[in-house]
PDB file of N, CA and C in Angstrom:
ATOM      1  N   UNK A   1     -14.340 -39.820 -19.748  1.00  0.00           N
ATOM      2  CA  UNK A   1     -15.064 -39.333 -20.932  1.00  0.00           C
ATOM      3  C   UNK A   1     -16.508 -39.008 -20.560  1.00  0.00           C
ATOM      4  N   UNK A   2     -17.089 -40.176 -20.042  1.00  0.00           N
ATOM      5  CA  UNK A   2     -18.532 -39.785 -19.374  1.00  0.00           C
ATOM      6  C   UNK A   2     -18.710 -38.416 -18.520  1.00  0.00           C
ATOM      7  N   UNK A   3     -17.248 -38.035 -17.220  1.00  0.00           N
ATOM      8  CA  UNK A   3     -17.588 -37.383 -16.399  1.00  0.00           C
ATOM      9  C   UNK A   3     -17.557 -35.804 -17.482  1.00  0.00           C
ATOM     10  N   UNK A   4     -16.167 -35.730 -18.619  1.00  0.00           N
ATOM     11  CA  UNK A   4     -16.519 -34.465 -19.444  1.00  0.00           C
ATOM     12  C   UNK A   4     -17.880 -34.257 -19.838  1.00  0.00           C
ATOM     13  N   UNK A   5     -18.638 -35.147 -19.998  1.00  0.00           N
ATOM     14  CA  UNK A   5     -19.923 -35.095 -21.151  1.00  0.00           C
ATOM     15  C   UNK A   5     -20.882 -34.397 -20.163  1.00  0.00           C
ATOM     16  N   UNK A   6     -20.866 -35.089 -18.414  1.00  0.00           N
ATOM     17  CA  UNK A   6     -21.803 -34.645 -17.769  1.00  0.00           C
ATOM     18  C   UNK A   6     -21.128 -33.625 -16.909  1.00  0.00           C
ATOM     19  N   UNK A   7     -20.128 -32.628 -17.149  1.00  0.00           N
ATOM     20  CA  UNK A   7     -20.024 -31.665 -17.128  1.00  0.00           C
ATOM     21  C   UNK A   7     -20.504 -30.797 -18.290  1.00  0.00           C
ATOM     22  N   UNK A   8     -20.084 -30.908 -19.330  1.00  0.00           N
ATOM     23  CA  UNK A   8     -20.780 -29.994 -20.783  1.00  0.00           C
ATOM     24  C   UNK A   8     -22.179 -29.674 -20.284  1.00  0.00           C
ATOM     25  N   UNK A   9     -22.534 -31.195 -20.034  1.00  0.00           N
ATOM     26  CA  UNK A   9     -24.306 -31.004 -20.182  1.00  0.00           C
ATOM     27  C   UNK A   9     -24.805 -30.163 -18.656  1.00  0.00           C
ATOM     28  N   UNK A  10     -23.935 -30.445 -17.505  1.00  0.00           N
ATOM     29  CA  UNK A  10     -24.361 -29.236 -16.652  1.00  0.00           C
ATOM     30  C   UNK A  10     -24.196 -27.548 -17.070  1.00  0.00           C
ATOM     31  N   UNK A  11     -23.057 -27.751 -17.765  1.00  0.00           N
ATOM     32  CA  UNK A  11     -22.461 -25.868 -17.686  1.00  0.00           C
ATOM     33  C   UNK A  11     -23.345 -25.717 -19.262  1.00  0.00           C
ATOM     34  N   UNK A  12     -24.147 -26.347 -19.908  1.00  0.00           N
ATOM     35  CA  UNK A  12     -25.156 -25.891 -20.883  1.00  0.00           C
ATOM     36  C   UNK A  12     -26.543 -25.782 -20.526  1.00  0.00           C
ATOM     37  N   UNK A  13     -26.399 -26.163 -19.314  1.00  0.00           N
ATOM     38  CA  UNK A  13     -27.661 -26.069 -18.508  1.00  0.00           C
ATOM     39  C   UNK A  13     -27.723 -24.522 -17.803  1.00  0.00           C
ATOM     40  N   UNK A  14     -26.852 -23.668 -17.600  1.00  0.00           N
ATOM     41  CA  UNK A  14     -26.858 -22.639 -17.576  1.00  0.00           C
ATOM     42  C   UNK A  14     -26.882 -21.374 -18.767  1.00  0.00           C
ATOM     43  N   UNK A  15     -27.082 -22.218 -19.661  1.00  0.00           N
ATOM     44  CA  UNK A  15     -26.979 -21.165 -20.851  1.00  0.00           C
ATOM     45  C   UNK A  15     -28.306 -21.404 -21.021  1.00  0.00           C
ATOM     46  N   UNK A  16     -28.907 -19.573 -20.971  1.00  0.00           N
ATOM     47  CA  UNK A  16     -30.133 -19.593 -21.570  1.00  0.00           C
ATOM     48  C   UNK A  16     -30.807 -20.450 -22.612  1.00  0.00           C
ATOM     49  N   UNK A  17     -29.689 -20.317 -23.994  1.00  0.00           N
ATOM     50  CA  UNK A  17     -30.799 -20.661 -25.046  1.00  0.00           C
ATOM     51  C   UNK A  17     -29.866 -21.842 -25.639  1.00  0.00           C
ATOM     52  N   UNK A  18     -30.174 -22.637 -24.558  1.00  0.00           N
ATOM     53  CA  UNK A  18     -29.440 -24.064 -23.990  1.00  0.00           C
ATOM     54  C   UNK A  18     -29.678 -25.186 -25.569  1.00  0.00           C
ATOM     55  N   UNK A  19     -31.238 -25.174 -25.758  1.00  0.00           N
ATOM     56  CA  UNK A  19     -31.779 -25.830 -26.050  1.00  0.00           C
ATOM     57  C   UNK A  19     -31.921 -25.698 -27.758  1.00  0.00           C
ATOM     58  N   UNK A  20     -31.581 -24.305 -28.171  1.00  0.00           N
ATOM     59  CA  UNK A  20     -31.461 -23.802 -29.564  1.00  0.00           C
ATOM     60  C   UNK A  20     -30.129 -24.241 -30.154  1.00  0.00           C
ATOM     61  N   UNK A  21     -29.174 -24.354 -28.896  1.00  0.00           N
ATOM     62  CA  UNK A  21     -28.057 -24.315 -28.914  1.00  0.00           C
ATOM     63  C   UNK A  21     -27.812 -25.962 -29.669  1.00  0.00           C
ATOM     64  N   UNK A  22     -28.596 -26.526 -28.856  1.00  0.00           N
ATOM     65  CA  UNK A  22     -27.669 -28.287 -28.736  1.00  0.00           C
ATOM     66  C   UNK A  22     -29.108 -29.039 -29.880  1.00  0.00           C
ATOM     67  N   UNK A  23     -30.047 -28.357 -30.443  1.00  0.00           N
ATOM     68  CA  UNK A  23     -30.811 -28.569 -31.526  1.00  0.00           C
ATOM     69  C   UNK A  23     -30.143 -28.209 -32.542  1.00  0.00           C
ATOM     70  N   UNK A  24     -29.289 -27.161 -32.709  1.00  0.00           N
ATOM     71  CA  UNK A  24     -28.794 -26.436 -33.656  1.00  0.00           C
ATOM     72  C   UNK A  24     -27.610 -27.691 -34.213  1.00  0.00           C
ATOM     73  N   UNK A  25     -26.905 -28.237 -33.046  1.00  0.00           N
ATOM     74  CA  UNK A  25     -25.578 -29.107 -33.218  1.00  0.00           C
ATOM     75  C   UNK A  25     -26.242 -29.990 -33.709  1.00  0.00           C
ATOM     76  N   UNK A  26     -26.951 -30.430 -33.194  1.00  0.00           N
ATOM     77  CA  UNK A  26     -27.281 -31.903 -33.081  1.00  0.00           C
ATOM     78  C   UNK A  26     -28.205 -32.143 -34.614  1.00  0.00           C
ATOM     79  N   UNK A  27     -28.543 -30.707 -35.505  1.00  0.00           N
ATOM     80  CA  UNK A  27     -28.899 -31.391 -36.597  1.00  0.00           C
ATOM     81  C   UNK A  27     -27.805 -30.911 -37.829  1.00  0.00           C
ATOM     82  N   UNK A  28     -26.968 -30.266 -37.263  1.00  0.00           N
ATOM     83  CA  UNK A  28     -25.772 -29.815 -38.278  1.00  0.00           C
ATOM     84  C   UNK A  28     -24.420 -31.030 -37.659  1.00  0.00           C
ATOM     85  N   UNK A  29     -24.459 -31.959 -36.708  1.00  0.00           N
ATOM     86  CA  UNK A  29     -23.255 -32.598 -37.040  1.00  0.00           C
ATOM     87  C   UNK A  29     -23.413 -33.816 -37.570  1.00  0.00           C
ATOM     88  N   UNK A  30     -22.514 -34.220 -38.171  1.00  0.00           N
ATOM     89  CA  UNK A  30     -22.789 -35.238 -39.205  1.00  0.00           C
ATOM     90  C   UNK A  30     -21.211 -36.323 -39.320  1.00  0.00           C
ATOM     91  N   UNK A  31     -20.757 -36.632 -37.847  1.00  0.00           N
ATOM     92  CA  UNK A  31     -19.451 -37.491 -37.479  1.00  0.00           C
ATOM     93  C   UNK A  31     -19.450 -37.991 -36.413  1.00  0.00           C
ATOM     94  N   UNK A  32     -20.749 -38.226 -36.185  1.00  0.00           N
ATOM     95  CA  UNK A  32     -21.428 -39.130 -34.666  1.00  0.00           C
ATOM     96  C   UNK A  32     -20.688 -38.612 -33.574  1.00  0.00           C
ATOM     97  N   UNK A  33     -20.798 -39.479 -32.618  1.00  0.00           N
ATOM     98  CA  UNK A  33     -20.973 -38.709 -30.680  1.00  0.00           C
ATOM     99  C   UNK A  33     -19.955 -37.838 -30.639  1.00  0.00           C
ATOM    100  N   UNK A  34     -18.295 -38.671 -30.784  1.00  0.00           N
ATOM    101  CA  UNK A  34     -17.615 -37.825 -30.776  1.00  0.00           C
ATOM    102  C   UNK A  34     -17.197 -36.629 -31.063  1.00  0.00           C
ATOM    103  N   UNK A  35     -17.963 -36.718 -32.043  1.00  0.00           N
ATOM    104  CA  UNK A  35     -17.721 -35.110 -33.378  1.00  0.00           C
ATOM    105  C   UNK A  35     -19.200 -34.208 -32.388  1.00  0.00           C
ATOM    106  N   UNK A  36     -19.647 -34.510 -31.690  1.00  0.00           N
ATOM    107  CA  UNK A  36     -21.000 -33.875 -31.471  1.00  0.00           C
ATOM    108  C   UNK A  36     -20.816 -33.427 -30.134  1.00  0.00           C
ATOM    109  N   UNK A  37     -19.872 -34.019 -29.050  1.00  0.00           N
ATOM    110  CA  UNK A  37     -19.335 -33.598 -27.790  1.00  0.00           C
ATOM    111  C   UNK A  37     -18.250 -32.145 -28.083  1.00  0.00           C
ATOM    112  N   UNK A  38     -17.661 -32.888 -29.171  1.00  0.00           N
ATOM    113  CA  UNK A  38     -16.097 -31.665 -29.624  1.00  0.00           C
ATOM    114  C   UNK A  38     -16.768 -30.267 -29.956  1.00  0.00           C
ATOM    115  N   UNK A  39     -17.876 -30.773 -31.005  1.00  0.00           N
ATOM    116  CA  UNK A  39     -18.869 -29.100 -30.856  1.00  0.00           C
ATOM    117  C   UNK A  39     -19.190 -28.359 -29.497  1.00  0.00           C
ATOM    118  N   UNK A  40     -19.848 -29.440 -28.765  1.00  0.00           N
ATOM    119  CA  UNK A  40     -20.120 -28.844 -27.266  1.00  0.00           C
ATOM    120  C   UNK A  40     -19.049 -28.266 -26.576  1.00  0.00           C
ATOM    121  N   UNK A  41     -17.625 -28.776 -26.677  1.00  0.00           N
ATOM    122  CA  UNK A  41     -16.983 -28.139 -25.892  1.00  0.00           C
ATOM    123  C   UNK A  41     -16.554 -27.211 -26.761  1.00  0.00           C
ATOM    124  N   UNK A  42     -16.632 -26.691 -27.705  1.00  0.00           N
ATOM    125  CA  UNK A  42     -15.962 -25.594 -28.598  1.00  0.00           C
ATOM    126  C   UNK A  42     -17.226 -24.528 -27.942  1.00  0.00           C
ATOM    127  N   UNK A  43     -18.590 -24.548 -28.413  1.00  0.00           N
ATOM    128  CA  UNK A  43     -19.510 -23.628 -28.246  1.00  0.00           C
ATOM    129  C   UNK A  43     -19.511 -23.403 -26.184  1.00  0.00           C
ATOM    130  N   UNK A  44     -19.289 -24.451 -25.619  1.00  0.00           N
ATOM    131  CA  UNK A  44     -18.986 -24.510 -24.516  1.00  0.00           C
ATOM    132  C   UNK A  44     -17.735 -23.410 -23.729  1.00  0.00           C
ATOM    133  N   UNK A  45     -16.383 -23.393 -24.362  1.00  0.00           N
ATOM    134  CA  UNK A  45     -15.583 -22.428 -24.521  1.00  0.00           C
ATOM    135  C   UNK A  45     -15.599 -20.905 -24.967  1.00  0.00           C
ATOM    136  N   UNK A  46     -16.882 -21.031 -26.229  1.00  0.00           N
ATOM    137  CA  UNK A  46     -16.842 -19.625 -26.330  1.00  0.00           C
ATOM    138  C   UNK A  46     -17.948 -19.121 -25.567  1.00  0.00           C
ATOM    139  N   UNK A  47     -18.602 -19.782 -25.300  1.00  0.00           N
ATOM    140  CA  UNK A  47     -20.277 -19.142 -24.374  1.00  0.00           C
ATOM    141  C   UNK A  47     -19.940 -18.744 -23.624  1.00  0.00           C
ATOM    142  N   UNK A  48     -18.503 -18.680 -22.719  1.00  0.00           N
ATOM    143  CA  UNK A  48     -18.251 -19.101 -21.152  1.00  0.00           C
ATOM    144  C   UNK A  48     -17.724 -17.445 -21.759  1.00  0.00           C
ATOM    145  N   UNK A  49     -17.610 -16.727 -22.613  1.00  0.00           N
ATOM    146  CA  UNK A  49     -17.228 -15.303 -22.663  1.00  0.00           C
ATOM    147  C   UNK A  49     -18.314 -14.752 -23.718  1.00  0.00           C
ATOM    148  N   UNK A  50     -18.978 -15.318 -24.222  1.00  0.00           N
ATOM    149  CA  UNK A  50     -20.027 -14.727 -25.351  1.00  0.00           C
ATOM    150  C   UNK A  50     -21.399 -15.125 -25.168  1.00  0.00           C
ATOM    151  N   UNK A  51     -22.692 -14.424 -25.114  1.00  0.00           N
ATOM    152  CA  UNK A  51     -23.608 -15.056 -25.314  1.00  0.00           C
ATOM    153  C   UNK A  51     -24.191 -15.888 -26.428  1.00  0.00           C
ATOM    154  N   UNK A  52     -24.333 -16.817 -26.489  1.00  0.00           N
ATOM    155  CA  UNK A  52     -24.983 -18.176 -27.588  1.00  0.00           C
ATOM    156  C   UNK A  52     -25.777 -18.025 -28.665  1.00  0.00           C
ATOM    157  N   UNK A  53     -25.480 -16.630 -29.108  1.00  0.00           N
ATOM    158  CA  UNK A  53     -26.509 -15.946 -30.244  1.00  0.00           C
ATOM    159  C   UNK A  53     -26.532 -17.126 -31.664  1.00  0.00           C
ATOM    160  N   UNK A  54     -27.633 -17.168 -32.090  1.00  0.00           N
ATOM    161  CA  UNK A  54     -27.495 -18.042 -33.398  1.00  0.00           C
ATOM    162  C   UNK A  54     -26.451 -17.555 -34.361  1.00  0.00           C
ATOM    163  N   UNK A  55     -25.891 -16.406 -34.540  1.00  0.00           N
ATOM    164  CA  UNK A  55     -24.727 -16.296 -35.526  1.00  0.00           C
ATOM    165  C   UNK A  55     -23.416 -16.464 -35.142  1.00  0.00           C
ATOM    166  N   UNK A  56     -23.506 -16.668 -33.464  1.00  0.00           N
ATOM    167  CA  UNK A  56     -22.139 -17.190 -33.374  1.00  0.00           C
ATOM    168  C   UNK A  56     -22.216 -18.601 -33.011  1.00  0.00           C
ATOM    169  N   UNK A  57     -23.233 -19.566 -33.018  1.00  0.00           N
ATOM    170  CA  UNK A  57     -23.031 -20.725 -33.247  1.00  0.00           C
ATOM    171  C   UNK A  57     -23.286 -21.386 -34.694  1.00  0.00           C
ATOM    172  N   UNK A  58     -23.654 -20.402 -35.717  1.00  0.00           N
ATOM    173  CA  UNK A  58     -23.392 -20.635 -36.997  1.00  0.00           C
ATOM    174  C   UNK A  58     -21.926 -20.311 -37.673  1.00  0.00           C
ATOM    175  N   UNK A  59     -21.734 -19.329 -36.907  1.00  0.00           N
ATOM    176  CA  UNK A  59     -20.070 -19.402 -37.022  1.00  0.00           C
ATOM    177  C   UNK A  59     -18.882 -20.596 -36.961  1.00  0.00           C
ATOM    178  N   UNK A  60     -19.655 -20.925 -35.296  1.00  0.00           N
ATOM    179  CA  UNK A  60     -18.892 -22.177 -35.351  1.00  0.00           C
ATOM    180  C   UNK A  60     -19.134 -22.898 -36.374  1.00  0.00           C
ATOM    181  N   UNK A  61     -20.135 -23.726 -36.445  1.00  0.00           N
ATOM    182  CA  UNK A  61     -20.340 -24.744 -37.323  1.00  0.00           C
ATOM    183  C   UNK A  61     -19.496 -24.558 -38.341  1.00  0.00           C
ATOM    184  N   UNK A  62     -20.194 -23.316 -39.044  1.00  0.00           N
ATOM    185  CA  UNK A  62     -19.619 -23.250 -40.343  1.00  0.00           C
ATOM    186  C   UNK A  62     -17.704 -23.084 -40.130  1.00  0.00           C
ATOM    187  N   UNK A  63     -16.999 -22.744 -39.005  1.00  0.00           N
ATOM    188  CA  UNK A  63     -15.713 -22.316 -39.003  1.00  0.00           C
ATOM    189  C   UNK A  63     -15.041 -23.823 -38.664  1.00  0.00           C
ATOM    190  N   UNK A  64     -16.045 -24.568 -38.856  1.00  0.00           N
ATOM    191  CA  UNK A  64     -15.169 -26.171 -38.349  1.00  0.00           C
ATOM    192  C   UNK A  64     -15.989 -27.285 -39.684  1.00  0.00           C
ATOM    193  N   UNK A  65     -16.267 -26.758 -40.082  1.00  0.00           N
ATOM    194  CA  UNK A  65     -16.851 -27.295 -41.344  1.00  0.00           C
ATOM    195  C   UNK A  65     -18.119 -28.645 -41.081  1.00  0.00           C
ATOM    196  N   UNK A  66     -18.740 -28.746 -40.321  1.00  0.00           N
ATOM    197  CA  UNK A  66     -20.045 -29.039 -39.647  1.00  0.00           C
ATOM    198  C   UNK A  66     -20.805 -29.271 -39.965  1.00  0.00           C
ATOM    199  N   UNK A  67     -21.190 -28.154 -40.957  1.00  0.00           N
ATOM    200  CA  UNK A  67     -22.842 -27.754 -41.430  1.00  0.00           C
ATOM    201  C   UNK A  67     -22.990 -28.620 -42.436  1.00  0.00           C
ATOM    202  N   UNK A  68     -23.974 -29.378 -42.486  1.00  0.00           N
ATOM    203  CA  UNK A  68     -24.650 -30.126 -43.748  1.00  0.00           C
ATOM    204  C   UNK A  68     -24.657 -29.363 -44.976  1.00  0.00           C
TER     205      UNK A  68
END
């Protein structure tokens, strides 16, 4: 479980707007660690073919029901 997490957190370390990204999660999830890793690897999955634009990580949120 640890070694997934410190993979996420390397391959988000290559995403430019790394940091908009995991601010963005981290104040829209609201089902502690676990629920907050499962985001990472969802936005993690689609980044790896899309760039990390704020409307497609508002997508997510909102398409997994997330958002405060």
């Amino acid at each position: 479980h640890i070694l997934i997490q410190h993979c996420l957190v390397r391959k988000l370390h290559l995403i430019s707007s790394k940091t908009f990204v995991i601010e963005r999660v981290r104040r829209s999830v609201c089902g502690g660690i676990d629920c907050f890793f499962l985001l990472l690897s969802i936005i993690d999955h689609i980044t790896s073919h899309v760039n990390p634009i704020p409307q497609i990580v508002d997508h997510i949120l909102i398409q997994h029901r997330l958002v405060i």
